[in-house]
Protein backbone atom coordinates (compact mmCIF):
# COMPACT_ATOMS: atom_id res chain seq x y z
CA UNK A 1 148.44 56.33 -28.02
CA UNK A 2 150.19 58.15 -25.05
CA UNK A 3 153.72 58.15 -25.35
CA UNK A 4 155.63 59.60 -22.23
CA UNK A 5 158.22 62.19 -23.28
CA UNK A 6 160.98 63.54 -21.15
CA UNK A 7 161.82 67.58 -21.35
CA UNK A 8 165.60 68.99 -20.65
CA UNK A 9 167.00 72.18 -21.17
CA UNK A 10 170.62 73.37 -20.60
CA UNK A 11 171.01 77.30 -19.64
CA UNK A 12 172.12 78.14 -23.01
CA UNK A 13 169.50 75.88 -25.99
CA UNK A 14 165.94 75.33 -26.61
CA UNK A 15 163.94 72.67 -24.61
CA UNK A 16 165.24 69.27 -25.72
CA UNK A 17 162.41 66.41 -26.10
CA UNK A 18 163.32 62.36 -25.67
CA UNK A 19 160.61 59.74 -26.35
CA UNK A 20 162.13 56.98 -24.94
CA UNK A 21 159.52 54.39 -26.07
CA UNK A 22 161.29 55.06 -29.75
CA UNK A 23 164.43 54.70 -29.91
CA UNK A 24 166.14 57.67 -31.91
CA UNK A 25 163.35 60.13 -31.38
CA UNK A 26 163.59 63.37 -30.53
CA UNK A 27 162.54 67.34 -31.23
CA UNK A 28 163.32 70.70 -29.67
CA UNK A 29 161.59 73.93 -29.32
CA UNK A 30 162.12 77.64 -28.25
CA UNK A 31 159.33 76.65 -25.38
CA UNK A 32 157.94 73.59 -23.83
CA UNK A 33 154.66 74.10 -25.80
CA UNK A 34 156.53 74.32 -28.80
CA UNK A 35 158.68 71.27 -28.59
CA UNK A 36 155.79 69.10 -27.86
CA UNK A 37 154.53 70.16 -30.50
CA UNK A 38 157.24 69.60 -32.55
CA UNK A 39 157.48 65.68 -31.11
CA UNK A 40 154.64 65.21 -32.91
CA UNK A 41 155.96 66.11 -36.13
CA UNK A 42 158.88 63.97 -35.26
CA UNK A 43 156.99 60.86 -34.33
CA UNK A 44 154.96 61.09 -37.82
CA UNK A 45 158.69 60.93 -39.32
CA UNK A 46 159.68 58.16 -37.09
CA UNK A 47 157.10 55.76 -37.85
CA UNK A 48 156.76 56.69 -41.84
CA UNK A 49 160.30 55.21 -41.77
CA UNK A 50 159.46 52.16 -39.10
CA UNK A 51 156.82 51.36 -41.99
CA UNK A 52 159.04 52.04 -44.55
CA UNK A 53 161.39 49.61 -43.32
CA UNK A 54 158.85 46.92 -42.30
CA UNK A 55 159.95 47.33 -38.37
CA UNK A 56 157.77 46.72 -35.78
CA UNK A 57 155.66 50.19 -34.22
CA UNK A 58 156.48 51.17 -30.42
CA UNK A 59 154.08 50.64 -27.75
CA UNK A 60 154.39 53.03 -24.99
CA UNK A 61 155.24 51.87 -21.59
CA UNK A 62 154.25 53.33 -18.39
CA UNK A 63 156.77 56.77 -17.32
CA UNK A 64 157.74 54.55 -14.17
CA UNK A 65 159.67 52.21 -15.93
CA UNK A 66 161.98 55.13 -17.05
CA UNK A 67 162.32 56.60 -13.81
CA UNK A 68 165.27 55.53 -12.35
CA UNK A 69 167.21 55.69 -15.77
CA UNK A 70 170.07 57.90 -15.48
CA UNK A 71 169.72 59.19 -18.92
CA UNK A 72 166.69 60.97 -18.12
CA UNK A 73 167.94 62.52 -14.73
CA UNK A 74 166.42 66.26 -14.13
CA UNK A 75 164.20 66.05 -16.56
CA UNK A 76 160.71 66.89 -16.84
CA UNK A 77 157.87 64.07 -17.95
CA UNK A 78 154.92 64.57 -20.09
CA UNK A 79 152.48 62.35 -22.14
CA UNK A 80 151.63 63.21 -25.60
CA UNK A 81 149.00 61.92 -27.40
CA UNK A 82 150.09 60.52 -30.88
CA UNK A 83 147.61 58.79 -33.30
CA UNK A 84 149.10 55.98 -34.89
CA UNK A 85 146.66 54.34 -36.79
CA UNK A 86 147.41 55.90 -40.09
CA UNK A 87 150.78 53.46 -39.69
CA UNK A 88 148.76 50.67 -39.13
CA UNK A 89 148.05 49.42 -42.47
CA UNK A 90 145.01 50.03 -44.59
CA UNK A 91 141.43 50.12 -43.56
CA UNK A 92 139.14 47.10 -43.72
CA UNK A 93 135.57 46.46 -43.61
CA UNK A 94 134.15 43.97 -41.65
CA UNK A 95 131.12 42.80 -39.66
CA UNK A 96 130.37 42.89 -36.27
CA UNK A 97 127.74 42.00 -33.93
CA UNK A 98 127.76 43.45 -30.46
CA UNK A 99 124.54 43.49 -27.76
CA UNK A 100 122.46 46.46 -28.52
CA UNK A 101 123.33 48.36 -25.31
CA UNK A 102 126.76 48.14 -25.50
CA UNK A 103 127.09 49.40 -29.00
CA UNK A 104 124.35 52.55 -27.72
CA UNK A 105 126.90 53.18 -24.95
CA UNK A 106 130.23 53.35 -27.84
CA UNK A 107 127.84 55.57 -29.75
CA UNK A 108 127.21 57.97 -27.02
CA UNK A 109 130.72 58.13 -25.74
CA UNK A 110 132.14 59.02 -29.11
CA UNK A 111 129.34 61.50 -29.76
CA UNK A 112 131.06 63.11 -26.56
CA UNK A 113 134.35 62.67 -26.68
CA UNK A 114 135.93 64.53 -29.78
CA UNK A 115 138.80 61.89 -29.26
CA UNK A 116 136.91 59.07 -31.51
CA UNK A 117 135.94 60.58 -35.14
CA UNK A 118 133.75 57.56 -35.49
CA UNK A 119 132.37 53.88 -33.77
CA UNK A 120 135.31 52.18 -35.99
CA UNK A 121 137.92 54.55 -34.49
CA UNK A 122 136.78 53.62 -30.28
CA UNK A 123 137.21 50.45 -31.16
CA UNK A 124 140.38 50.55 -33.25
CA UNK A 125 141.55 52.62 -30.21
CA UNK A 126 140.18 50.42 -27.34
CA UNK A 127 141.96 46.89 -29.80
CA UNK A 128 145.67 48.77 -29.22
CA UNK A 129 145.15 49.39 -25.62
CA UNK A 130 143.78 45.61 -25.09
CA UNK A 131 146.76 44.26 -27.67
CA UNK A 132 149.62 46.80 -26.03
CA UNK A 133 148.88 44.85 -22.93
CA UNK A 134 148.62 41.74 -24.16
């Protein structure tokens, strides 16, 4: 999932990194590219413990609705991509039946795009989008 992060840096630290979609989350880093990379070590950590604790996961909301929020005044946005179906709960087989040229399309689309390992991971990822709007 895309989770919109906000970047701020006084004169004197490292780049400071907010997700405001989890409450309590943050990193830092020497650089930008460093401390989104570190939010990603930080949002594994966050959601072990949401887990953990039996709390509901964060869905990510759009960076407009943060916009106006004081809190978040002179900073810079970015999205980073976070996988968080490994929180989700164990795998499960099941069955499905889909029309032949819809299932060819998933196939072809995941051979191209090195986001989806597999069929099962399109459509676990395509479920969260439909559910996080739902």
């Amino acid at each position: 999932m895309k989770f919109p992060v906000v970047l701020h840096k006084d004169a004197d630290s490292e780049y400071g990194v907010t997700v405001p979609d989890v409450p309590g989350c943050f990193s830092a880093g020497a650089t930008v590219s460093e401390a989104l990379e570190n939010v990603q070590e930080a949002l594994a950590l966050h959601f072990e413990g949401l887990v953990a604790d039996g709390d509901p996961l964060p869905q990510p909301q759009e960076v407009d609705v943060y916009l106006g929020n004081p809190d978040y005044a002179g900073g810079v946005w970015a999205v980073v991509d976070f996988d968080i179906t490994p929180y989700l709960g164990k795998a499960v087989r099941f069955n499905a039946t889909l029309p032949e040229n819809l299932l060819h399309r998933i196939d072809e689309l995941v051979k191209k795009d090195h986001r989806y390992a597999s069929r099962s991971g399109f459509l676990a990822t395509a479920a969260l989008r439909e559910l996080s709007v739902a």
